[in-house]
Structures are given as structure tokens and as C-alpha cells.
N, C-alpha and C. Protein backbone atom coordinates (compact mmCIF):
# COMPACT_ATOMS: atom_id res chain seq x y z
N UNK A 1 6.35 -24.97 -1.75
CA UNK A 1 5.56 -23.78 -1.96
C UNK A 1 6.04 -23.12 -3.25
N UNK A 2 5.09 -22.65 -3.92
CA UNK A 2 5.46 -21.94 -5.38
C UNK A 2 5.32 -20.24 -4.96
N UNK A 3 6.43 -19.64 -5.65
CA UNK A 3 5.44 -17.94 -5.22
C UNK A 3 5.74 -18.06 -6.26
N UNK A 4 5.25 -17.17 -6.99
CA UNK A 4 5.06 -16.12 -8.61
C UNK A 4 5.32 -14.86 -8.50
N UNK A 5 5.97 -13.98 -9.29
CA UNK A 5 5.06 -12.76 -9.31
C UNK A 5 5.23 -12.47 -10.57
N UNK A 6 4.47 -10.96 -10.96
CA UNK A 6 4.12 -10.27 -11.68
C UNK A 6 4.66 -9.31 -12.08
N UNK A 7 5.08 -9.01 -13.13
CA UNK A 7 5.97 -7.72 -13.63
C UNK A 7 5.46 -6.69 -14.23
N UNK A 8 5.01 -5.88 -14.10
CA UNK A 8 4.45 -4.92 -14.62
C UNK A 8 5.54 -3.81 -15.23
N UNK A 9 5.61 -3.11 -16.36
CA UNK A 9 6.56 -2.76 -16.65
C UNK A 9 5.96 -1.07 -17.40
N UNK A 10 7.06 -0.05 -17.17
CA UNK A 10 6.00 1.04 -17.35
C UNK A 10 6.99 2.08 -18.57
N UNK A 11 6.71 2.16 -20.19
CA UNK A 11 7.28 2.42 -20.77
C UNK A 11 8.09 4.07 -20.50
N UNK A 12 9.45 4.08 -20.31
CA UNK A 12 10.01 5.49 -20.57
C UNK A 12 9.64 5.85 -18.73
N UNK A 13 9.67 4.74 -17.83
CA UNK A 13 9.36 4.97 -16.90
C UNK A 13 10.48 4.70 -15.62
N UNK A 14 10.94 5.87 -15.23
CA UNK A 14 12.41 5.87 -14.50
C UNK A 14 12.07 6.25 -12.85
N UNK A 15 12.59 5.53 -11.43
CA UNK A 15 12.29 5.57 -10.74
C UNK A 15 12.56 6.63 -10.23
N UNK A 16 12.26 7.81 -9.59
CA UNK A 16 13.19 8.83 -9.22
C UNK A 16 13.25 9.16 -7.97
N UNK A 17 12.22 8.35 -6.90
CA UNK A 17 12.40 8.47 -5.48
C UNK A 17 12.13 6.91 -5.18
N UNK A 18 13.00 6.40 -4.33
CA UNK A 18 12.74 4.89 -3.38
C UNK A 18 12.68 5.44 -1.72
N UNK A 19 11.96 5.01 -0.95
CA UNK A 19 12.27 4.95 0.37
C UNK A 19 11.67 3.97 1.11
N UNK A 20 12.37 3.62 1.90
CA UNK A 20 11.96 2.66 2.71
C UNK A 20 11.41 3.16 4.46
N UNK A 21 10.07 2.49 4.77
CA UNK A 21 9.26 2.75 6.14
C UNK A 21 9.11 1.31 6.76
N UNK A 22 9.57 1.90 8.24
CA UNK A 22 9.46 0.52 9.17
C UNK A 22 8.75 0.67 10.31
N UNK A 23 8.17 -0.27 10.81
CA UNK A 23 6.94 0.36 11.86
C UNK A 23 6.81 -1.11 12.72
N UNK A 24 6.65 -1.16 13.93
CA UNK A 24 6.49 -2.58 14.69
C UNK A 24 5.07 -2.34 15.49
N UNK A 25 4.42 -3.58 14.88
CA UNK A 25 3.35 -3.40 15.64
C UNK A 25 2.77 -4.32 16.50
N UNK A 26 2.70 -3.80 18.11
CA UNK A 26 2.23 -5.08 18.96
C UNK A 26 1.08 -6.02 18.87
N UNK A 27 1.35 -6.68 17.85
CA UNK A 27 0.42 -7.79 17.82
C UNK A 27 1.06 -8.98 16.92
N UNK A 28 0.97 -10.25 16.99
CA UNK A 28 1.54 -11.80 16.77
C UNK A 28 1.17 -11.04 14.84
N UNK A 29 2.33 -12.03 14.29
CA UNK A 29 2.46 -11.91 13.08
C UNK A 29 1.07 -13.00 11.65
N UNK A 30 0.18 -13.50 12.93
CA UNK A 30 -0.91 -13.81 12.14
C UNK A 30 -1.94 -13.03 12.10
N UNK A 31 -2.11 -12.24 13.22
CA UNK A 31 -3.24 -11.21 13.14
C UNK A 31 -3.21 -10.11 12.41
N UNK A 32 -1.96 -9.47 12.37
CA UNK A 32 -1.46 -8.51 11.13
C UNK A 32 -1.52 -8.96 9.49
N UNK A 33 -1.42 -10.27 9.52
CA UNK A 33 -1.48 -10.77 7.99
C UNK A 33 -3.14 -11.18 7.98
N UNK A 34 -3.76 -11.43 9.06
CA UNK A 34 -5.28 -11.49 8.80
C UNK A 34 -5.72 -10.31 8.18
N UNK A 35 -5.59 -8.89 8.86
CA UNK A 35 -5.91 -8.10 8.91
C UNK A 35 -6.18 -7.32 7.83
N UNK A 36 -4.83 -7.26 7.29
CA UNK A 36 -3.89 -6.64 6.13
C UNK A 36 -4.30 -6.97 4.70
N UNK A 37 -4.58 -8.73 4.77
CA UNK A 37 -4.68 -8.99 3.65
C UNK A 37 -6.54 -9.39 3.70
N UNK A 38 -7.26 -8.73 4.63
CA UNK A 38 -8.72 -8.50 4.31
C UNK A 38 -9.23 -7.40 3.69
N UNK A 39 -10.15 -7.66 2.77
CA UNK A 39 -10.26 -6.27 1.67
C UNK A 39 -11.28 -5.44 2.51
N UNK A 40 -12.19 -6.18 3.72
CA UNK A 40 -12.83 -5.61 4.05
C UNK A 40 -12.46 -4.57 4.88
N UNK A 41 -11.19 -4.74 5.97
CA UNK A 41 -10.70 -4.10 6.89
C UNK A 41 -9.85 -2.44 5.93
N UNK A 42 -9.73 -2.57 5.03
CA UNK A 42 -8.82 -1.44 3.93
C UNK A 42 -9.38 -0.40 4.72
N UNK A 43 -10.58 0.35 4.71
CA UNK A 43 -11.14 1.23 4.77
C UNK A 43 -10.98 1.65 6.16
N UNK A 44 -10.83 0.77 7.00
CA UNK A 44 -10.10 1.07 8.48
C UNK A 44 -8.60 1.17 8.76
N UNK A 45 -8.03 1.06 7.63
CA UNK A 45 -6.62 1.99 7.84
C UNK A 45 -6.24 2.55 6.81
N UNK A 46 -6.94 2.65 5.60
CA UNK A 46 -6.27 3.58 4.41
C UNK A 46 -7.22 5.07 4.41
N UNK A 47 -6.86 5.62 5.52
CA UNK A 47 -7.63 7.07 5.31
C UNK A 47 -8.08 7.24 4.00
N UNK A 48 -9.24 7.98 3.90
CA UNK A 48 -9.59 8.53 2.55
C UNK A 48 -10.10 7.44 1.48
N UNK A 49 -10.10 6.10 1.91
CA UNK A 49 -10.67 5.83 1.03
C UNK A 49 -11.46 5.11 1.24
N UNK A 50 -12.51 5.01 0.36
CA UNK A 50 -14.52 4.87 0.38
C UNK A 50 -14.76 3.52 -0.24
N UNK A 51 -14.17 3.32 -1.43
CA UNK A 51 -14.48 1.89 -1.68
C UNK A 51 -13.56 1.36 -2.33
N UNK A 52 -13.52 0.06 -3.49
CA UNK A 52 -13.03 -0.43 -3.86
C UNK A 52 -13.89 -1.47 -4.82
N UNK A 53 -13.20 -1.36 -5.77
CA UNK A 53 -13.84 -1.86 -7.14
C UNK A 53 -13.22 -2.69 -8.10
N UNK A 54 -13.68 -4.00 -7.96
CA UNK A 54 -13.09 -5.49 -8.53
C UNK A 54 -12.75 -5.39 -9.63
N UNK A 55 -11.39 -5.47 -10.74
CA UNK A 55 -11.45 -5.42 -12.13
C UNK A 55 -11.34 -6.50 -12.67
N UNK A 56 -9.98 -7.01 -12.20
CA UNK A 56 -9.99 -8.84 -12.83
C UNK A 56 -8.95 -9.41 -11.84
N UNK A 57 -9.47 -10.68 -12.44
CA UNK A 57 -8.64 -11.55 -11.61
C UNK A 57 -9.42 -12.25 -10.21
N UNK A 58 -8.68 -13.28 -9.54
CA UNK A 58 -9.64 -13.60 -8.13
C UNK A 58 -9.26 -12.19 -7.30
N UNK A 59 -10.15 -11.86 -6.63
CA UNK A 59 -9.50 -10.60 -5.37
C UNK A 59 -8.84 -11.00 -4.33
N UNK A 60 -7.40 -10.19 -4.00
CA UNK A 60 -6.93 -10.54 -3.24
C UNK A 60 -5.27 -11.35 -3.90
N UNK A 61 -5.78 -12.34 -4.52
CA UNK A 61 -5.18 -13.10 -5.15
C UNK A 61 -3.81 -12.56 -6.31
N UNK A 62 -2.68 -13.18 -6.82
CA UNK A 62 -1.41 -12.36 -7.41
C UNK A 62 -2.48 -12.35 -9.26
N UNK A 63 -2.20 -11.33 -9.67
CA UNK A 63 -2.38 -10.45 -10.67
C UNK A 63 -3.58 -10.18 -10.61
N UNK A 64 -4.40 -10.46 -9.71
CA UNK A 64 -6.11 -9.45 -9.64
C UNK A 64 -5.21 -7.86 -9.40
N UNK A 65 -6.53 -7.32 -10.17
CA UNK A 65 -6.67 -5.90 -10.23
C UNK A 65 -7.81 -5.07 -9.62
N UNK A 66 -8.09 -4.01 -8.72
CA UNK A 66 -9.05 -3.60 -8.41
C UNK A 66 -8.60 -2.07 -8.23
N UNK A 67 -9.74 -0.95 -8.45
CA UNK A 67 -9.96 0.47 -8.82
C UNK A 67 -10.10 0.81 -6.97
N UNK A 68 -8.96 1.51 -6.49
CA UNK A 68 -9.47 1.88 -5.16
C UNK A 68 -9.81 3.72 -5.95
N UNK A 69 -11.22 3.99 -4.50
CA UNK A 69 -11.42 5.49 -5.17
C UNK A 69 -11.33 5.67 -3.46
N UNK A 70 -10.76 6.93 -3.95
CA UNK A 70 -9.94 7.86 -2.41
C UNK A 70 -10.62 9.26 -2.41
N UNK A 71 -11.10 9.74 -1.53
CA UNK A 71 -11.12 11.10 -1.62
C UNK A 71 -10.05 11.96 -0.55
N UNK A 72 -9.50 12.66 -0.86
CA UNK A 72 -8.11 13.43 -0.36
C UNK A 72 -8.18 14.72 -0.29
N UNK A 73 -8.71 14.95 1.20
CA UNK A 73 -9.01 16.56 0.93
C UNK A 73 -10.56 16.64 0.49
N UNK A 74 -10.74 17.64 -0.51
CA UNK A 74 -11.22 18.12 -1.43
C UNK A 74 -11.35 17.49 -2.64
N UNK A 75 -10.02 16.62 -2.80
CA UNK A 75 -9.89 16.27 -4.26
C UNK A 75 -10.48 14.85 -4.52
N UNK A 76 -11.24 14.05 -5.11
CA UNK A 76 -10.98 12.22 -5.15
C UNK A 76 -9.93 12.07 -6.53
N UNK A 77 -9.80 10.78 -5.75
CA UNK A 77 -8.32 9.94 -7.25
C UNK A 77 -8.78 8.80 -6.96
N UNK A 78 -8.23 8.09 -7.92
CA UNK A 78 -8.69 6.75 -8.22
C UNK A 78 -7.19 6.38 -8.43
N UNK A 79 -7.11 4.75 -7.37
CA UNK A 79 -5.72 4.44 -8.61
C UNK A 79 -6.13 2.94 -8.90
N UNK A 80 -5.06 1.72 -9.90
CA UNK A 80 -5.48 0.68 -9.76
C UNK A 80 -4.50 -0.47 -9.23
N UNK A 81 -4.84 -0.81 -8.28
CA UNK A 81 -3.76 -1.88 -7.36
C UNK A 81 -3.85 -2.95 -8.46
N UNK A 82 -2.26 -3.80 -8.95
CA UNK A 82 -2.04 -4.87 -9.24
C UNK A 82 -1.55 -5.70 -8.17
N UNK A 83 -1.30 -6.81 -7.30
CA UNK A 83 -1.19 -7.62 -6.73
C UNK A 83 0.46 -8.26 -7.80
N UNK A 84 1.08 -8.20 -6.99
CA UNK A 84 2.24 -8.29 -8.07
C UNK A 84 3.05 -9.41 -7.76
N UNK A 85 3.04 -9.87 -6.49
CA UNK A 85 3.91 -11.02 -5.53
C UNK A 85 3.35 -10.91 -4.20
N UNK A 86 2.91 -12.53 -3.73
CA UNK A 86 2.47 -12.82 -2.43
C UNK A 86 2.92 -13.50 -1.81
N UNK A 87 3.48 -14.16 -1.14
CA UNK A 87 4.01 -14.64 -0.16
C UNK A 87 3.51 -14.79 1.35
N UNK A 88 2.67 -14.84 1.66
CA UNK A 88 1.78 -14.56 3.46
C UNK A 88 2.22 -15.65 3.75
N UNK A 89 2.76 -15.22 5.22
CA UNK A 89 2.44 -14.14 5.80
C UNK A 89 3.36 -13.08 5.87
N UNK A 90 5.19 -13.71 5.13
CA UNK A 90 5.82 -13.14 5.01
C UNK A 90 6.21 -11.46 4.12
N UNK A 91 5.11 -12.10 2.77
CA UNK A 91 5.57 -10.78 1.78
C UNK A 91 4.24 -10.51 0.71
N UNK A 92 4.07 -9.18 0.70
CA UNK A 92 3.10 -8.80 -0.19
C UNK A 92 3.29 -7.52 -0.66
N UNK A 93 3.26 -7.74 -2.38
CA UNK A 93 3.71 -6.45 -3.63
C UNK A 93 2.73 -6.22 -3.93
N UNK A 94 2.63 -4.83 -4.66
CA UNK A 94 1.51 -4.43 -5.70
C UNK A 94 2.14 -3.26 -6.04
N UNK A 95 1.52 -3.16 -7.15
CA UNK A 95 1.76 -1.74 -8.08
C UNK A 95 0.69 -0.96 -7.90
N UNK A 96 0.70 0.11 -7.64
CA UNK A 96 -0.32 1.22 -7.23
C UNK A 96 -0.40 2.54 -8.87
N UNK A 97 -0.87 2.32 -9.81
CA UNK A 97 -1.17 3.59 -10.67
C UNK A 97 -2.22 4.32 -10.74
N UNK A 98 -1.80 5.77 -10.79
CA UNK A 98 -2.75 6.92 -10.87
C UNK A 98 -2.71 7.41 -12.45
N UNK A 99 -3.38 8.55 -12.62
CA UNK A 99 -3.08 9.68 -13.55
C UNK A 99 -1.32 9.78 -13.58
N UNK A 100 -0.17 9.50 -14.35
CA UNK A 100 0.98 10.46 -13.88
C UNK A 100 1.63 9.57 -13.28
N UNK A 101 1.56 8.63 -12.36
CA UNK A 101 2.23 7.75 -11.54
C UNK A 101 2.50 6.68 -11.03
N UNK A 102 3.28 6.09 -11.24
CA UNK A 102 3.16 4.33 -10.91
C UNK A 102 4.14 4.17 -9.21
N UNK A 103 3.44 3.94 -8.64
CA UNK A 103 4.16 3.30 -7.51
C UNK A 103 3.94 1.61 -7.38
N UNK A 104 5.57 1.44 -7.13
CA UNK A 104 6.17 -0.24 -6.64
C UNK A 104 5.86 -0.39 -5.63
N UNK A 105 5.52 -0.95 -4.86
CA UNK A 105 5.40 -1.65 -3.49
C UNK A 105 5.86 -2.67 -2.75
N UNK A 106 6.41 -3.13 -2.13
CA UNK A 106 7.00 -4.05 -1.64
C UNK A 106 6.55 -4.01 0.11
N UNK A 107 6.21 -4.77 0.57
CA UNK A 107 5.70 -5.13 1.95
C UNK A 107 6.39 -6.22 2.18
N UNK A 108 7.23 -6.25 3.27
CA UNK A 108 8.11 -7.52 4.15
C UNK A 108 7.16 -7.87 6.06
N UNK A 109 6.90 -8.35 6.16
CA UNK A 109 6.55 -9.10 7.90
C UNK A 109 7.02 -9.92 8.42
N UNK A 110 7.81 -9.48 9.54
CA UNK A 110 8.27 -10.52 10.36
C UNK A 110 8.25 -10.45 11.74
N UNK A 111 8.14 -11.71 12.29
CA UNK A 111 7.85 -11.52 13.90
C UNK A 111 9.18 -11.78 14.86
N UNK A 112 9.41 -10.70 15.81
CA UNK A 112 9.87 -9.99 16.28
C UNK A 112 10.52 -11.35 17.60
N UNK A 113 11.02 -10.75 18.53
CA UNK A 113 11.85 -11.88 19.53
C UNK A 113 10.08 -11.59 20.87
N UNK A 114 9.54 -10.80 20.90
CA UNK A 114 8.22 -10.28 21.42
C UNK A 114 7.10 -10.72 21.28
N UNK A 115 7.19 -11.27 19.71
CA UNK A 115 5.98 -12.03 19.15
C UNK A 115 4.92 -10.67 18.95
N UNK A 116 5.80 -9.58 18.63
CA UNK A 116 5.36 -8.66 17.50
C UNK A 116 5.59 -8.72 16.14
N UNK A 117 5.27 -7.53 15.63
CA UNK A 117 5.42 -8.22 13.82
C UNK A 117 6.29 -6.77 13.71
N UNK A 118 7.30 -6.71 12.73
CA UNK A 118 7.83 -5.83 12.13
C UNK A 118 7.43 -5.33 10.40
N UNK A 119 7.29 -4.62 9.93
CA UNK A 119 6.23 -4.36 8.41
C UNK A 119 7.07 -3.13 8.20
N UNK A 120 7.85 -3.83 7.22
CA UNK A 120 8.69 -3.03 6.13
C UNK A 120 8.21 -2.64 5.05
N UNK A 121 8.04 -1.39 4.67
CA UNK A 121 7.46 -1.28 3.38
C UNK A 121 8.35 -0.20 2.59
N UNK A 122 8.65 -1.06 1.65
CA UNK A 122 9.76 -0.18 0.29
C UNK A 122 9.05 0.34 -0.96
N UNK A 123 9.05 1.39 -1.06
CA UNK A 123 8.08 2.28 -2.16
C UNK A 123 9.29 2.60 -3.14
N UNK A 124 8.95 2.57 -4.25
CA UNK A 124 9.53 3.14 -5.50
C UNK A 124 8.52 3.70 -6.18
N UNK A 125 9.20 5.59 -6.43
CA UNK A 125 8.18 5.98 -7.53
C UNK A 125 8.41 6.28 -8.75
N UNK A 126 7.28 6.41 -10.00
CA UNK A 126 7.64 6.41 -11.11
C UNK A 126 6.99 7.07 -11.64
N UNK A 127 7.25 8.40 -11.81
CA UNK A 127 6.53 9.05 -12.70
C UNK A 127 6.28 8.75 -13.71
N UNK A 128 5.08 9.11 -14.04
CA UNK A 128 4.95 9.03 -16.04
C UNK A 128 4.66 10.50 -16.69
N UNK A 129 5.19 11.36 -16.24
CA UNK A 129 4.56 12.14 -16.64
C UNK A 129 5.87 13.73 -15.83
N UNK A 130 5.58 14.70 -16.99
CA UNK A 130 6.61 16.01 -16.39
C UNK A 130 6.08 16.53 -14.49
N UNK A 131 4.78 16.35 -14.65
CA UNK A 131 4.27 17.07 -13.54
C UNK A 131 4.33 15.98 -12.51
N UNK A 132 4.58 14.61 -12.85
CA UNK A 132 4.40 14.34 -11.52
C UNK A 132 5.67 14.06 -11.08
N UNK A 133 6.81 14.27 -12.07
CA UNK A 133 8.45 13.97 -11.84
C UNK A 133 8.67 15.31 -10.83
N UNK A 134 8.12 16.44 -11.28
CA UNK A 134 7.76 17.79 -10.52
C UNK A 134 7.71 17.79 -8.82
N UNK A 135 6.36 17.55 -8.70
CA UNK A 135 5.49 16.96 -7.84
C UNK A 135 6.87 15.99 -6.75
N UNK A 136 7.27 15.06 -7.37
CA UNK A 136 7.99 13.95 -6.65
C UNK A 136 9.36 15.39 -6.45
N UNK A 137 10.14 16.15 -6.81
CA UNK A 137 11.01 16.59 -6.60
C UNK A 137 11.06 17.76 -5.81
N UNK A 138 9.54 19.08 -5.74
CA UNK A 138 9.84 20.25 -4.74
C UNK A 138 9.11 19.29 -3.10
N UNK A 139 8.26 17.91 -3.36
CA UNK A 139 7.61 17.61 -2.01
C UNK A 139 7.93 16.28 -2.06
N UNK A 140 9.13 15.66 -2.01
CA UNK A 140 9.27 14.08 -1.65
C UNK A 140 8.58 14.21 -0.43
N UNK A 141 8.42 14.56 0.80
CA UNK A 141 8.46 14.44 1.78
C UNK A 141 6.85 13.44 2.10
N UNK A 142 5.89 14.26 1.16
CA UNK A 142 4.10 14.21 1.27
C UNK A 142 4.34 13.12 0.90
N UNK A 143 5.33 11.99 0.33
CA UNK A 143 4.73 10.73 -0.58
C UNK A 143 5.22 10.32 0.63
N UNK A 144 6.59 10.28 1.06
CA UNK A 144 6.53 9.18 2.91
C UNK A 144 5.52 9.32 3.90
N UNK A 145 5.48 10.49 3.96
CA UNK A 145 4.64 10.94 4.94
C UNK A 145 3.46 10.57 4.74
N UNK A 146 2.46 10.30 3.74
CA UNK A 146 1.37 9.63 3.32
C UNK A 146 1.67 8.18 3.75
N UNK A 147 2.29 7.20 3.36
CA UNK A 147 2.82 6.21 3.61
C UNK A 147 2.91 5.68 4.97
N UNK A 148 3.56 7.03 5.65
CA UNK A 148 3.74 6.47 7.39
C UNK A 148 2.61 6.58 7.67
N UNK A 149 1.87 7.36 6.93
CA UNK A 149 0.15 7.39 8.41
C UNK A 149 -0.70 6.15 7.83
N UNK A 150 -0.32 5.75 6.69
CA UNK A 150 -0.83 4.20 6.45
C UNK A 150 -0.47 3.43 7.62
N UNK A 151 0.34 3.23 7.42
CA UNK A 151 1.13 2.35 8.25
C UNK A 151 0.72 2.59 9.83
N UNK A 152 0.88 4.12 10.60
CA UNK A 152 0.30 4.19 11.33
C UNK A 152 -1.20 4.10 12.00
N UNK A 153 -2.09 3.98 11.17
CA UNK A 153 -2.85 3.83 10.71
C UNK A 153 -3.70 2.46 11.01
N UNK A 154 -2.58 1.76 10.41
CA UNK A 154 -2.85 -0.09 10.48
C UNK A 154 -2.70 -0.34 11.87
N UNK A 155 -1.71 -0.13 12.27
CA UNK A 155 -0.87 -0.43 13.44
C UNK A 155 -1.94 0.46 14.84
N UNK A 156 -2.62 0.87 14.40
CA UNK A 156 -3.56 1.89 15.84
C UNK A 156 -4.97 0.56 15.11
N UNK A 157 -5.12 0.64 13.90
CA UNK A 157 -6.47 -1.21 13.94
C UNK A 157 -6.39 -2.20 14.56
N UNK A 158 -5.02 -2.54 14.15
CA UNK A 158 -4.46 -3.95 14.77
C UNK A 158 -4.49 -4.28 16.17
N UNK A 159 -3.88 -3.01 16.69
CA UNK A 159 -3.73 -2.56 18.27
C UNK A 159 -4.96 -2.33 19.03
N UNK A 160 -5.63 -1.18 18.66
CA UNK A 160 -6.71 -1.10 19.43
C UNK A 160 -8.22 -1.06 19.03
N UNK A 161 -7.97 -1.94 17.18
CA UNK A 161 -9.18 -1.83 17.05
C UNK A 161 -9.91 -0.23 16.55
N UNK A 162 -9.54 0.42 16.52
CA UNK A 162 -9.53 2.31 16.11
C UNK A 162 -9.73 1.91 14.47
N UNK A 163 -10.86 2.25 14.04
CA UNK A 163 -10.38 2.53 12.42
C UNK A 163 -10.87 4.46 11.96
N UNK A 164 -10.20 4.53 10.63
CA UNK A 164 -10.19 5.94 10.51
C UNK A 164 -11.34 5.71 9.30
N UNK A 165 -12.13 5.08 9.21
CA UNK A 165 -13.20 5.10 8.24
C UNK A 165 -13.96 6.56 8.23
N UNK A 166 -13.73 7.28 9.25
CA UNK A 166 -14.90 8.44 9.11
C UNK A 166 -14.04 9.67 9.42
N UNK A 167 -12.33 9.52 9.44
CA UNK A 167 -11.68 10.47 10.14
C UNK A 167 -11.47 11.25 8.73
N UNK A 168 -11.13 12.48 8.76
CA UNK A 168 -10.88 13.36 7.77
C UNK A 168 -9.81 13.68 6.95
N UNK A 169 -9.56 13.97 6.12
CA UNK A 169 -8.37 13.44 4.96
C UNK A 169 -7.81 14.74 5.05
């Protein structure tokens, strides 16, 4: 097996928060990597967001790029997922950039002594910008906490089938 990945590199760009989220979810470690890595299912666990928009590359696939648009609140953002390292069913990266911000991604899966899956996900952030170094320093808390209800999120699809396609941001 070959993996690759992708380096994306972000000038004058210093990490200033990492954290790591772990979450086990009852279901076999192929149905979670079905799930996860379907573009169609996104919208049933990434609250807030409406669509998704192909830039390059195959989709899905390591260095495709695609424009997710989110609305949050009141506000919409757009960011653009790179696909950075794949590995399924074990491991899947991407770089997430906004206005201001680059987030690392790192996703680990593994199945459990239960024949559950365990889904590690290690975030690094990177500001580019004064306001969002800001932003990352009076509220670290909103960037995990966004993160866990992903995660929670997935893990209530996987489980019972529940998606938040229409729930409120």
C-alpha cells in the first residue's frame, strides 16, 4: 500500500493552539469510515453547513480541494478543505482555511476490543492574521467545543441515524 500526503505550508504561520478530541462510537469500524468519508452524508453531521463546492482534484480523493459554505448563527463562512493524507479506514487529514485561519487536521480510527470504533481527532490552529491569533487566545474554548459537537454529531448519525441537516446553528 502507498499513502502520500500533502503539505500545505502557510507563510509567517505559527501554531498557537493544538488539542486533541476523542469520542467512541458504537458502531464496527467500516460503517464509520463509510459514513465519514461520504460527501453526501457531511451535511448530516457538520451542523451549519448547506453545501459543498468541488474545486480541484478527484473529490474525496488526497489533494482535491472543495469550498464548504456554512452558515453559523447569523453569520455564513466559507472555508476550503484540502485532503492532505488518507489512509481508510485507519487515517484521514485535511487542512481547513478561512478568512484569518488555517486549521490542521488529523483524524485517527480504530476499532475497539467491542467492535466499536474510537475517532481521534488532533486540531492545530494557525492563525494568519492579528484578529484571529486574538480570537484563538480570549475563546480557545469555542474552537474545541465546535469540534466536539462535530464529532458528536457524527456519532448520534452513525448510531441512530439522527442527522442535524435542519437543526439550528
Amino acid at each position: 500500500m502507498c499513502v502520500t500526503t500533502v503539505y500545505l505550508h502557510h507563510e509567517y504561520a505559527r501554531a498557537i493552539m493544538t488539542y486533541t478530541l476523542n469520542i467512541i462510537i458504537k458502531a464496527p469500524l467500516s460503517l464509520c469510515i463509510e459514513k465519514f468519508a461520504n460527501s453526501a452524508h457531511k451535511t448530516d453531521w457538520q451542523r451549519g453547513l448547506r453545501y459543498a463546492e468541488h474545486l480541484s482534484g478527484t473529490p474525496g480523493e488526497l489533494g482535491s480541494k472543495m469550498k464548504l459554505h456554512f452558515n453559523v448563527g447569523k453569520r455564513r463562512m466559507e472555508l476550503v478543505k484540502t485532503i492532505t493524507h488518507k489512509k481508510l479506514p485507519y487515517e484521514w487529514h485535511a487542512t481547513y482555511t478561512t478568512d484569518g485561519m488555517a486549521t490542521i487536521q488529523e483524524n485517527y480510527f480504530s476499532s475497539t476490543p467491542e467492535d466499536d470504533t474510537q475517532w481521534t481527532c488532533i486540531n492545530e490552529l494557525l492563525p494568519l492574521n492579528f484578529k484571529m491569533r486574538l480570537m484563538i487566545g480570549v475563546m480557545p474554548k469555542t474552537f474545541k467545543d465546535q469540534t466536539l459537537q462535530y464529532m458528536k454529531d457524527f456519532k448520534t448519525f452513525v448510531e441512530t441515524g439522527t442527522s442535524v441537516a435542519d437543526a439550528k446553528t
